[in-house]
Protein backbone atom coordinates (compact mmCIF):
# COMPACT_ATOMS: atom_id res chain seq x y z
CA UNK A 1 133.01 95.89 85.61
CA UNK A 2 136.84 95.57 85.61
CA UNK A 3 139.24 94.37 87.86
CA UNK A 4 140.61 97.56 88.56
CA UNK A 5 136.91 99.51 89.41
CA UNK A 6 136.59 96.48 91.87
CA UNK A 7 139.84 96.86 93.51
CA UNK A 8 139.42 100.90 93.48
CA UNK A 9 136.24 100.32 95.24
CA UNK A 10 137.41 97.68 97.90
CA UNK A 11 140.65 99.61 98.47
CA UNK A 12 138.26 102.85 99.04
CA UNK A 13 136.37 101.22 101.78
CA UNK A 14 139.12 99.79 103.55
CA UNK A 15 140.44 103.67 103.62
CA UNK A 16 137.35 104.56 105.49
CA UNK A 17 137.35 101.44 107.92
CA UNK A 18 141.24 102.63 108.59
CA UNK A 19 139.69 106.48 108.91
CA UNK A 20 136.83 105.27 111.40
CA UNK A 21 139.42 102.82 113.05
CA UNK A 22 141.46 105.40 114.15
CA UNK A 23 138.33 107.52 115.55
CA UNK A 24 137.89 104.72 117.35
CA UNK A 25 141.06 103.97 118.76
CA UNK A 26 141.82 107.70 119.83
CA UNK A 27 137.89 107.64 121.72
CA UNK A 28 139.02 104.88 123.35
CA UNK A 29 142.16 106.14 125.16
CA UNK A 30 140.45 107.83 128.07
CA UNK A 31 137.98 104.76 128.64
CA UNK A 32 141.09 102.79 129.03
CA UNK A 33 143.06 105.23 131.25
CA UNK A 34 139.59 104.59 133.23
CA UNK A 35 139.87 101.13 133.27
CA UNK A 36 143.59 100.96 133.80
CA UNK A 37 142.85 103.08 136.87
CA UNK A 38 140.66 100.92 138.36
CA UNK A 39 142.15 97.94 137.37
CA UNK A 40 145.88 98.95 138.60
CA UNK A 41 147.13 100.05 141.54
CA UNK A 42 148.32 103.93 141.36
CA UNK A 43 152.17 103.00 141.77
CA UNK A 44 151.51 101.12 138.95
CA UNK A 45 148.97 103.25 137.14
CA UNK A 46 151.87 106.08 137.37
CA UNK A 47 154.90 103.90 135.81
CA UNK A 48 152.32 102.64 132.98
CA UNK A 49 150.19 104.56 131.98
CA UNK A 50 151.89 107.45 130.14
CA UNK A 51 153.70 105.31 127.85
CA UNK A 52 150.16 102.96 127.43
CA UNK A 53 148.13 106.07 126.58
CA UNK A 54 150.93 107.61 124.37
CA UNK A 55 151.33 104.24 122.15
CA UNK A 56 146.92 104.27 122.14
CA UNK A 57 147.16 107.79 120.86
CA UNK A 58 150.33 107.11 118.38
CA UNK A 59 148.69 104.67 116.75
CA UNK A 60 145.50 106.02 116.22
CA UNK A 61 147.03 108.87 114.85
CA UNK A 62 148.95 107.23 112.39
CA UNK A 63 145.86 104.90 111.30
CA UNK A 64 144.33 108.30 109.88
CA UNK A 65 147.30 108.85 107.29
CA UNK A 66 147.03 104.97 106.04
CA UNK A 67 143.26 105.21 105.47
CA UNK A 68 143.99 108.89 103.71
CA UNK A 69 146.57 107.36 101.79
CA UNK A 70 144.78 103.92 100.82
CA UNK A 71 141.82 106.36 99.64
CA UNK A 72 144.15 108.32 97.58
CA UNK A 73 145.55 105.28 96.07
CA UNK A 74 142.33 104.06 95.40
CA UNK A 75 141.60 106.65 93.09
CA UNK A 76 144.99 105.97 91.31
CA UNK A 77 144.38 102.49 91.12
CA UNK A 78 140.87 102.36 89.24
CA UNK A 79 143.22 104.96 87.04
CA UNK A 80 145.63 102.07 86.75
CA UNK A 81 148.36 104.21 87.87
CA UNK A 82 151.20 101.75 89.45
CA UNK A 83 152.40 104.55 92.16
CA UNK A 84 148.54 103.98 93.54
CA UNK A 85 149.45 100.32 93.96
CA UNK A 86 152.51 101.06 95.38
CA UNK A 87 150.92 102.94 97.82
CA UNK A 88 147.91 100.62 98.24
CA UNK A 89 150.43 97.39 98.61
CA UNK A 90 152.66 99.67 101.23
CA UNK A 91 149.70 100.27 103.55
CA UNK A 92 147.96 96.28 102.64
CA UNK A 93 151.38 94.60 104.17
CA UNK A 94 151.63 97.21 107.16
CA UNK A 95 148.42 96.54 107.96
CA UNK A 96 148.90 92.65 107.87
CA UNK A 97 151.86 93.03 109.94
CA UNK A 98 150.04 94.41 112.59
CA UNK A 99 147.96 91.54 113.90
CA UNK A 100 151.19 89.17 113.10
CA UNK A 101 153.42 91.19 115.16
CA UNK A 102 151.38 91.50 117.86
CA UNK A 103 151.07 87.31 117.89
CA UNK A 104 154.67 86.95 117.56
CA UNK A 105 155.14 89.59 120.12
CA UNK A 106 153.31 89.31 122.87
CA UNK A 107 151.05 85.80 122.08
CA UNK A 108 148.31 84.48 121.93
CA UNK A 109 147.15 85.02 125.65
CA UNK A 110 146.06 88.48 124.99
CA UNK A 111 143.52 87.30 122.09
CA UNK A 112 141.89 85.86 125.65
CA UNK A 113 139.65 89.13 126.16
CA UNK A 114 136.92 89.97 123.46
CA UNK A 115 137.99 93.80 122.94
CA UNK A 116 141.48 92.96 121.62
CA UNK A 117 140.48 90.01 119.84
CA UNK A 118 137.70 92.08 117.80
CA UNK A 119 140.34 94.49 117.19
CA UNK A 120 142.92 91.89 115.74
CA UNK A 121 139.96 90.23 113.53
CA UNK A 122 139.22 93.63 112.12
CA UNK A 123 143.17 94.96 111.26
CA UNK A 124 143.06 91.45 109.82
CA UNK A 125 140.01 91.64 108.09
CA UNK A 126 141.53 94.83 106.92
CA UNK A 127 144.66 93.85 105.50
CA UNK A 128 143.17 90.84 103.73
CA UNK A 129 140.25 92.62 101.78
CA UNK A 130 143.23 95.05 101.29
CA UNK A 131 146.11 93.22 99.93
CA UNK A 132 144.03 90.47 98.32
CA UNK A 133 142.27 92.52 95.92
CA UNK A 134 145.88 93.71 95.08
CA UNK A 135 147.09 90.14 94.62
CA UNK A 136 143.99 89.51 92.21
CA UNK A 137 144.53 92.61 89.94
CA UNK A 138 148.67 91.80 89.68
CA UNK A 139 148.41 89.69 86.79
CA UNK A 140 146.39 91.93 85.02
CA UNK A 141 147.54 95.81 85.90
CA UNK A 142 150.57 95.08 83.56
CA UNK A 143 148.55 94.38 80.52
CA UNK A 144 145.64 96.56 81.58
CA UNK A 145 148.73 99.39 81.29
CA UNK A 146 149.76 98.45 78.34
CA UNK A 147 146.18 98.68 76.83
CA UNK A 148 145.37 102.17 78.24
CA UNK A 149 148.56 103.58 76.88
CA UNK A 150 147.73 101.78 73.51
CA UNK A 151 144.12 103.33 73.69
CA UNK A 152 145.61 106.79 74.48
CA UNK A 153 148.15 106.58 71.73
CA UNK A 154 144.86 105.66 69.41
CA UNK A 155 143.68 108.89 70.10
CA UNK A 156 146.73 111.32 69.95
CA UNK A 157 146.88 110.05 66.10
């Protein structure tokens, strides 16, 4: 197997775990409007929940266009195509950014309760398997180019 049938495959998986990631954030907005309900009072409940449930909902929605994308680019990449790791590098840092933002942002307290701290562990587990992969193949997706083209060329002649 090479390199770049590894990556494909990796980077095809993670697609999926961004696909079912999303399912699951978007199932989980009413259960937390639930919980928020009980847990706030409804003064409270009023001023935060819209703009809680709307941020749940954005990003869930825009999970399933990164784990379409990182599919798509998995294709590319096996392919050696460097547009699919564009793409596939693109959605690997966003998706590393995520659980470092939300450190930098609003600390380490939160990582307190098991829910979010799952969460962060699996956007990070994620990003690694995503933009490792990509780190390994760099070296080689230049020459393995190079090589393809050479073999194509072979066979026009």
């Amino acid at each position: 197997m090479n390199k770049r049938y590894i990556v494909s495959k990796i980077l095809l998986v993670d697609g999926i775990l961004l696909i079912v990631l999303a399912f699951i954030h978007l199932f989980a907005t009413p259960l937390i409007n639930k919980w928020l309900a009980y847990e706030l009072t409804a003064r409270v409940l009023e001023q935060v929940s819209p703009a809680f449930l709307l941020n749940h909902i954005v990003v869930g929605i825009l999970l399933i266009p990164f784990g379409i994308s990182t599919l798509y680019s998995s294709i590319g990449v096996r392919a050696g195509q460097a547009w699919a790791r564009g793409i596939a590098i693109t959605n690997a840092l966003a998706v590393m950014s995520m659980p470092l933002l939300v450190v930098m942002i609003m600390g380490p307290q939160y990582f307190e309760a098991r829910v979010f701290l799952a969460a962060a562990v699996l956007v990070t587990v994620i990003g690694l398997t995503m933009i490792l992969p990509l780190i390994w193949l760099w070296g080689d997706s230049r020459k393995g180019d190079s090589a393809h083209d050479h073999d194509k060329l072979q066979g026009l002649r």
